[in-house]
C-alpha atoms as a PDB file:
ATOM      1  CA  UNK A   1     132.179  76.366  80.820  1.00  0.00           C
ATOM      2  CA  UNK A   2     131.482  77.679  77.390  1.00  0.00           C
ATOM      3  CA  UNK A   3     131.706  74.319  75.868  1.00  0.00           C
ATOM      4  CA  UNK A   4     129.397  72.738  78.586  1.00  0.00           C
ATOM      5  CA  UNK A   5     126.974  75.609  77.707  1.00  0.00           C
ATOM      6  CA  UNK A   6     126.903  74.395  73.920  1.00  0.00           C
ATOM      7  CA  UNK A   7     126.843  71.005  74.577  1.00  0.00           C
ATOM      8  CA  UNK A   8     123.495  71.275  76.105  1.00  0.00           C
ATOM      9  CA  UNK A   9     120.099  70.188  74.573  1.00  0.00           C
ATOM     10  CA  UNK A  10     118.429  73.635  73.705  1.00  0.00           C
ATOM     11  CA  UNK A  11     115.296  73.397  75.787  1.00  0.00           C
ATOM     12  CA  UNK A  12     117.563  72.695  79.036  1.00  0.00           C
ATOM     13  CA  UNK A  13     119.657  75.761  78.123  1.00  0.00           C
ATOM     14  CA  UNK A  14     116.703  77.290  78.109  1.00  0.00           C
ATOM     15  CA  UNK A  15     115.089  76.303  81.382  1.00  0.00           C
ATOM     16  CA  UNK A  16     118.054  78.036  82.973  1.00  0.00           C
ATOM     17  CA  UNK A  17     117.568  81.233  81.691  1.00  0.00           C
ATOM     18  CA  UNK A  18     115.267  83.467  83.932  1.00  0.00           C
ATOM     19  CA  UNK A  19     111.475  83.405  83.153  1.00  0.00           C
ATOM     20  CA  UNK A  20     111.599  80.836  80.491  1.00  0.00           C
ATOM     21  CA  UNK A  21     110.622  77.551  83.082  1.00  0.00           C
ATOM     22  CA  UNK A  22     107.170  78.946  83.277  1.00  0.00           C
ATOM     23  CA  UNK A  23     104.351  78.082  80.260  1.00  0.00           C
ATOM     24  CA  UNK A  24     104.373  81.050  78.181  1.00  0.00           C
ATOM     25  CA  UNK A  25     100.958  82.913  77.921  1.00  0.00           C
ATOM     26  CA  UNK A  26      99.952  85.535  75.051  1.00  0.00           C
ATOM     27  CA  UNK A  27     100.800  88.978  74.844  1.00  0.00           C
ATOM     28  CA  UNK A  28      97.952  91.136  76.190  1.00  0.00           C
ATOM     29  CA  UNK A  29      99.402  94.335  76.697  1.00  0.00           C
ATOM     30  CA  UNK A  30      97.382  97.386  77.970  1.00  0.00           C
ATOM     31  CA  UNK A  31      94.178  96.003  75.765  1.00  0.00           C
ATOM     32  CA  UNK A  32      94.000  92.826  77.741  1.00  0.00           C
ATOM     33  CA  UNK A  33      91.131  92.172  80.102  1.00  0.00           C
ATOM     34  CA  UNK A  34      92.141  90.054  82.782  1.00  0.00           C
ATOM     35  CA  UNK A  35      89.838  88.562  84.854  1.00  0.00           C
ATOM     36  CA  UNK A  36      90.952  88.046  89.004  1.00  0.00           C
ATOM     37  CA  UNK A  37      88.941  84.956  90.157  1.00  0.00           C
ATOM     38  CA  UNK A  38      88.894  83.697  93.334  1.00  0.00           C
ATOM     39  CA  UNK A  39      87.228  83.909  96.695  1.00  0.00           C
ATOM     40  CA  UNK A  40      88.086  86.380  99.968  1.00  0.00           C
ATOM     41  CA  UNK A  41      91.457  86.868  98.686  1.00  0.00           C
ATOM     42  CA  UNK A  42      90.933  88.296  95.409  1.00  0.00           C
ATOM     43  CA  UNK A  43      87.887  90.354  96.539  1.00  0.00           C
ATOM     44  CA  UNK A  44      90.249  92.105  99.098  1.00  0.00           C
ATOM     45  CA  UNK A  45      88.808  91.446 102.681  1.00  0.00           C
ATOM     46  CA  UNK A  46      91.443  92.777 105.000  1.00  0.00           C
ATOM     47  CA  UNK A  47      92.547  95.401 102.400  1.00  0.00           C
ATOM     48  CA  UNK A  48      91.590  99.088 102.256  1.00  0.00           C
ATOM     49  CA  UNK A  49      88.894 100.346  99.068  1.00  0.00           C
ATOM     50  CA  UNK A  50      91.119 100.429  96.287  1.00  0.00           C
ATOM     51  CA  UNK A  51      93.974  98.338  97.504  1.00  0.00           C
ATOM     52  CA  UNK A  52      92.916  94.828  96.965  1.00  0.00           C
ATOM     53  CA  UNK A  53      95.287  93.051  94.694  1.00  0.00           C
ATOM     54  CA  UNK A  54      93.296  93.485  91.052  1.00  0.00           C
ATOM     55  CA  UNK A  55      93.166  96.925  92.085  1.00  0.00           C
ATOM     56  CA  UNK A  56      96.687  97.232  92.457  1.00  0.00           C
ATOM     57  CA  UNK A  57      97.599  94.878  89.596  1.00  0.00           C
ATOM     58  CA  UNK A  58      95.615  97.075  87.350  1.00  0.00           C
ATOM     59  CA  UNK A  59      97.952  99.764  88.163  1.00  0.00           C
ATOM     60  CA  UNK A  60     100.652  97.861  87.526  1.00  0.00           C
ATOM     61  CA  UNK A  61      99.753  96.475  83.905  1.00  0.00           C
ATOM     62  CA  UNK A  62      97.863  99.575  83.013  1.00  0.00           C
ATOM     63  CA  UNK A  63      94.931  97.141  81.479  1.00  0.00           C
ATOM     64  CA  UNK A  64      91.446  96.225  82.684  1.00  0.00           C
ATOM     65  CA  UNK A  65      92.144  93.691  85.101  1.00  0.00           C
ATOM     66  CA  UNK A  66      88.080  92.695  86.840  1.00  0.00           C
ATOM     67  CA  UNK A  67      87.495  91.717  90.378  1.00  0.00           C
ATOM     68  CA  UNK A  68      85.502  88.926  90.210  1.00  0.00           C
ATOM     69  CA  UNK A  69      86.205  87.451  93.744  1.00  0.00           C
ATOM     70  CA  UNK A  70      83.731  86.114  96.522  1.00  0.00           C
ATOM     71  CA  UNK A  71      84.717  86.047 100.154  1.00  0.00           C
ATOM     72  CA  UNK A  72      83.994  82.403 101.289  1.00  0.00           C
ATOM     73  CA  UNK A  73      83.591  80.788  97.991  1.00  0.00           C
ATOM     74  CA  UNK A  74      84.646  77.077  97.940  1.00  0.00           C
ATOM     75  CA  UNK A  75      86.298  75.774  94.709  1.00  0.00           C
ATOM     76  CA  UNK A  76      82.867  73.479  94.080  1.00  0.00           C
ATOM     77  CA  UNK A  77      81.379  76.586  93.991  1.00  0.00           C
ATOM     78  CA  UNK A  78      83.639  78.534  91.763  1.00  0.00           C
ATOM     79  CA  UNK A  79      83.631  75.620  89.311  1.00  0.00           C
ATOM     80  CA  UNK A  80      79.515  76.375  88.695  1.00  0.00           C
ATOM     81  CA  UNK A  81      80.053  80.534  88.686  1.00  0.00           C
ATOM     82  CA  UNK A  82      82.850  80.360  86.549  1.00  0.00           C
ATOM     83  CA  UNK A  83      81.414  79.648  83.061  1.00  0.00           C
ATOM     84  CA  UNK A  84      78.606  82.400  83.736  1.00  0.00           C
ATOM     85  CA  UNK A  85      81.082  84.840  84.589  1.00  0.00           C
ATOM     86  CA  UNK A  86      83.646  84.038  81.425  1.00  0.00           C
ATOM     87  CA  UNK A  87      80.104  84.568  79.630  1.00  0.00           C
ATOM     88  CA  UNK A  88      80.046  87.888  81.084  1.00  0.00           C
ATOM     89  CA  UNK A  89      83.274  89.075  81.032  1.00  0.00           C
ATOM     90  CA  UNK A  90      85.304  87.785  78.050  1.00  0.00           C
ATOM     91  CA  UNK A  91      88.489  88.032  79.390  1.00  0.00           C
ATOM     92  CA  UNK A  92      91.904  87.229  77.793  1.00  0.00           C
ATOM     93  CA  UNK A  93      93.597  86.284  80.610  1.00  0.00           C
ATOM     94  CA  UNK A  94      92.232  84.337  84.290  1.00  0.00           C
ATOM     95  CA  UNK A  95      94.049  84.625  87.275  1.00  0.00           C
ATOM     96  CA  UNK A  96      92.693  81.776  89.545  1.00  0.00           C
ATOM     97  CA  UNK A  97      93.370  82.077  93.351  1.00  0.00           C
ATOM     98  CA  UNK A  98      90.874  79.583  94.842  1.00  0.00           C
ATOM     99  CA  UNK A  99      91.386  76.691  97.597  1.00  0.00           C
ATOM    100  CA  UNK A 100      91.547  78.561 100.278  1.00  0.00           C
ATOM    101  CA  UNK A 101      87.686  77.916 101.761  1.00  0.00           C
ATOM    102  CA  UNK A 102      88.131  74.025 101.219  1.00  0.00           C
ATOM    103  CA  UNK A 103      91.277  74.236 103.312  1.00  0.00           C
ATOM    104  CA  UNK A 104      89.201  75.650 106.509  1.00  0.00           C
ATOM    105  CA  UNK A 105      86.779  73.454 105.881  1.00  0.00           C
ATOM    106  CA  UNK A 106      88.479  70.166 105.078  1.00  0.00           C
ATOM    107  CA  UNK A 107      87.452  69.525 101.975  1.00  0.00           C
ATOM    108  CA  UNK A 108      89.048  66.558 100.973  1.00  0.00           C
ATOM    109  CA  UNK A 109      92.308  67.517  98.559  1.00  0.00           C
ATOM    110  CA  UNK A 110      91.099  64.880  95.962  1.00  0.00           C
ATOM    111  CA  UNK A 111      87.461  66.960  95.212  1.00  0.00           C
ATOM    112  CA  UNK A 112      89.730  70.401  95.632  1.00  0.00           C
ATOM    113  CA  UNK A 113      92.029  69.225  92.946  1.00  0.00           C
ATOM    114  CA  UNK A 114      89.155  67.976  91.207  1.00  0.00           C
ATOM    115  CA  UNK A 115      86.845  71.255  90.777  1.00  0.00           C
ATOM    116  CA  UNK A 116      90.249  73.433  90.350  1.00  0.00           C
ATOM    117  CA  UNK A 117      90.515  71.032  87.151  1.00  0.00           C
ATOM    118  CA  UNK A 118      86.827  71.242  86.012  1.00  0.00           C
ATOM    119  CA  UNK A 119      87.805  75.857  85.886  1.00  0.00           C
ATOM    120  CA  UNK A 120      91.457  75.165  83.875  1.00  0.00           C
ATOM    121  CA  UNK A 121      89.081  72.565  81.389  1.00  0.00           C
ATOM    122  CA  UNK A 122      86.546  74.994  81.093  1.00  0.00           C
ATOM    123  CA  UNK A 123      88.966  77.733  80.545  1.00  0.00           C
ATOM    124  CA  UNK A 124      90.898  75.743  78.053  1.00  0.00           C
ATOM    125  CA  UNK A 125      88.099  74.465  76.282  1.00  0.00           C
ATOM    126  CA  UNK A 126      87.390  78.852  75.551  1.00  0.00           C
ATOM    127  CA  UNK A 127      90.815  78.742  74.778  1.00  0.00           C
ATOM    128  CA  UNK A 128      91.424  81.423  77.322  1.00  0.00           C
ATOM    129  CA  UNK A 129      94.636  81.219  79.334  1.00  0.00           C
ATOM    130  CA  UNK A 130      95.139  81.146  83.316  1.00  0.00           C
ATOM    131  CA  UNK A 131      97.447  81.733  85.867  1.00  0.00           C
ATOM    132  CA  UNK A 132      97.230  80.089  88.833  1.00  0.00           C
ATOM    133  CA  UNK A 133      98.130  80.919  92.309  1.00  0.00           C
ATOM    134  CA  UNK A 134      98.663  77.692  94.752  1.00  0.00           C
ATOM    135  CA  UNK A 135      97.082  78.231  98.546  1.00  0.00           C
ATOM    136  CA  UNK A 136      98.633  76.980 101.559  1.00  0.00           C
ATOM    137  CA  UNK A 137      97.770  73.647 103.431  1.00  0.00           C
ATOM    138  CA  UNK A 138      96.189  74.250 106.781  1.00  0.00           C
ATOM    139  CA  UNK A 139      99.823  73.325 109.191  1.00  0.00           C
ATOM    140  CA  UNK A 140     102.433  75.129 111.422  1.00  0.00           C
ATOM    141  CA  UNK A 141     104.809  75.971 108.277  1.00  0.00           C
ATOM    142  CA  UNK A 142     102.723  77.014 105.553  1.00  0.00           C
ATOM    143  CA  UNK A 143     104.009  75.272 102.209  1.00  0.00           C
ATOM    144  CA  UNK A 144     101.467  75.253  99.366  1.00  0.00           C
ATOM    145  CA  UNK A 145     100.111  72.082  98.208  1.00  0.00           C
ATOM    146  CA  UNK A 146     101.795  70.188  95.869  1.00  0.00           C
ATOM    147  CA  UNK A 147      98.302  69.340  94.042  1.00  0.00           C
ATOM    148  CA  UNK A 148      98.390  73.088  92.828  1.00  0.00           C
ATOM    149  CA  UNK A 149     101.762  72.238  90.433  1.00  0.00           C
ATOM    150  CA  UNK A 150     100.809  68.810  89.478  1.00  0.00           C
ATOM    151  CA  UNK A 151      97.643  70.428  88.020  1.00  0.00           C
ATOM    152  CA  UNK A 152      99.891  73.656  86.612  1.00  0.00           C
ATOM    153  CA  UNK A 153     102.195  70.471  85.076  1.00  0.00           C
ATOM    154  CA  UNK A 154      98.929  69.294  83.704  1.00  0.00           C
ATOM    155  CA  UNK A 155      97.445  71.685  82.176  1.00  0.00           C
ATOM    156  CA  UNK A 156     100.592  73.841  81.129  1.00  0.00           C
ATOM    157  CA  UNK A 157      99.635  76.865  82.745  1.00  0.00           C
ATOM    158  CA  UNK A 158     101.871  79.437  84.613  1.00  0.00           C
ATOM    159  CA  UNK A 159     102.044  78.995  88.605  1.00  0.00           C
ATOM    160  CA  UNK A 160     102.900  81.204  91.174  1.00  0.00           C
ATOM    161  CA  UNK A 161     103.420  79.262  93.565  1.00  0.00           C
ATOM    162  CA  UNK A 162     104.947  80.145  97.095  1.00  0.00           C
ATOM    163  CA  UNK A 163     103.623  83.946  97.107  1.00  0.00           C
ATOM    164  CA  UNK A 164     100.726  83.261  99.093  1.00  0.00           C
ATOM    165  CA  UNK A 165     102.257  80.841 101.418  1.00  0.00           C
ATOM    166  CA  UNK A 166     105.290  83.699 102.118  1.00  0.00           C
ATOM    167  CA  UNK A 167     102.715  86.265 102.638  1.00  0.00           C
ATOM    168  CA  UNK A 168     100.815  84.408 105.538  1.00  0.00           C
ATOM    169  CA  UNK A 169     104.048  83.712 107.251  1.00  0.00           C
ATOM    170  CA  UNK A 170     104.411  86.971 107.765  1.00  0.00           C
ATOM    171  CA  UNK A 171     102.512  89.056 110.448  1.00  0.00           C
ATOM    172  CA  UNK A 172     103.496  92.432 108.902  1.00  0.00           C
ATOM    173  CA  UNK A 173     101.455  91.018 105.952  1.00  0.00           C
ATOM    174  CA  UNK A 174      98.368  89.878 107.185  1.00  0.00           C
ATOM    175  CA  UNK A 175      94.620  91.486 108.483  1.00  0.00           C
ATOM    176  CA  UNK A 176      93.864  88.485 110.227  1.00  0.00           C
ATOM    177  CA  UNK A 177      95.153  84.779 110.296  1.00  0.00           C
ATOM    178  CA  UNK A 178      94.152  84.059 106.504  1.00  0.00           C
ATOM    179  CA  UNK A 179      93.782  87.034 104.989  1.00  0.00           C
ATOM    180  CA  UNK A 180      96.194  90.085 103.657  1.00  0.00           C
ATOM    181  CA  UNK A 181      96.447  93.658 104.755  1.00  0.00           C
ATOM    182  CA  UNK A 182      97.080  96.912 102.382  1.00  0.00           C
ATOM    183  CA  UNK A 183     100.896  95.724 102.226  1.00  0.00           C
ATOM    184  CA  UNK A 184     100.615  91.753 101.864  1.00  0.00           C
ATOM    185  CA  UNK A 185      97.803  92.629  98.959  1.00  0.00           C
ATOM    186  CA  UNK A 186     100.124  94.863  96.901  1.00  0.00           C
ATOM    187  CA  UNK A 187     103.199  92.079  97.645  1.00  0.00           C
ATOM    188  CA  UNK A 188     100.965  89.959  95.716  1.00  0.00           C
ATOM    189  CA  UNK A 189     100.202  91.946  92.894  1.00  0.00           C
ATOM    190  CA  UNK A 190     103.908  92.733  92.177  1.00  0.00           C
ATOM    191  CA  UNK A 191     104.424  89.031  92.065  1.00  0.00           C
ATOM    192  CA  UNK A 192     101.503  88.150  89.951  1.00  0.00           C
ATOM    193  CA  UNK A 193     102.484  90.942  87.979  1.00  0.00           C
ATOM    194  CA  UNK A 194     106.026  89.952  87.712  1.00  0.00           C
ATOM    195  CA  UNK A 195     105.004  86.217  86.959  1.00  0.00           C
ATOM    196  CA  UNK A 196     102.830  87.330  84.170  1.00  0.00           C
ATOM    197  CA  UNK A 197     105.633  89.585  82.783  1.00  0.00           C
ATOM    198  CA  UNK A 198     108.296  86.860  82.528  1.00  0.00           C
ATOM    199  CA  UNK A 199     105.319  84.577  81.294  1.00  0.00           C
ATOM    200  CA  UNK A 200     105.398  86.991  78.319  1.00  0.00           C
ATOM    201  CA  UNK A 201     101.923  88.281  79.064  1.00  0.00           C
ATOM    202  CA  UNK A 202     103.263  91.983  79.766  1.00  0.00           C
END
């Protein structure tokens, strides 16, 4: 087994260590300024004050971490805030949980996938990096769409990708049909935070 081990290229040793199949993204620390961006689910509808998911992610990385979410926001929508708010907020780290909106309403996946590229451009192009959360398609067994880690693949950005679509599954999770309660909320935190940590952000 040893000798299998060394015979190995070095970057496929290294995708089977834990944490190292992800991008890597800076170190931030407790100085870094994350900005959450996103629509219902990263302003915290379902959740009690306090215990939306930046909320509890702040507690979690003891750094600034800024709610910037909008319940009902499409991702066409996002793409034309999002430069204002980087503008505003100057943050050294995005967390982009957005999709959600176009799945209700049937936007087609092509202009989804195309708007979540137009925020990861206009991130890169500020050279500020992003982790991205994949949403759910709209069926029986949630599974998040695939678009969500062909455009992680693209862009070389971290992706958590199942969290959300776990989280809905499960009743003791959720408010309401698409949205978290206190418990779901802080499930996703952890794993945000726990992505970022093994992303070597943390």
């Amino acid at each position: 087994m040893r000798a299998l081990l060394l015979a190995l290229p070095f970057c496929l040793l290294l995708s089977l260590l834990p944490g190292c199949s992800q991008p890597q993204l800076p170190f931030l620390g407790e100085d870094g300024r994350v900005l959450a961006f996103g629509d219902s689910l990263t302003q915290g509808v379902g959740a009690a004050q306090g215990m939306d998911y930046p909320s509890r992610l702040a507690l979690l990385c003891q750094c600034e971490v800024i709610n910037a979410g909008v319940s009902g926001e499409t991702t066409a929508e996002g793409a034309a805030r999002l430069p204002e708010v980087l503008d505003e907020t100057q943050p050294d780290l995005i967390i982009l949980l957005e999709g959600g909106n176009d799945i209700l309403k049937s936007t087609g996946k092509d202009a989804l996938k195309a708007n979540l590229a137009t925020m990861l451009r206009e991130a890169k192009q500020r050279s500020i990096p992003v982790l991205l959360v994949a949403v759910p398609d709209r069926q029986i067994m949630l599974k998040p769409l695939p678009l969500y880690r062909e455009l992680a693949d693209e862009f070389a950005v971290p992706l958590l990708e199942d969290t959300v679509a776990e989280l809905l599954s499960q009743s003791a999770m959720k408010s309401d049909t698409v949205h978290f309660n206190d418990a779901g909320y802080h499930a996703l935190a952890e794993q945000i935070h726990q992505l970022a940590l093994e992303s070597g952000a943390f």
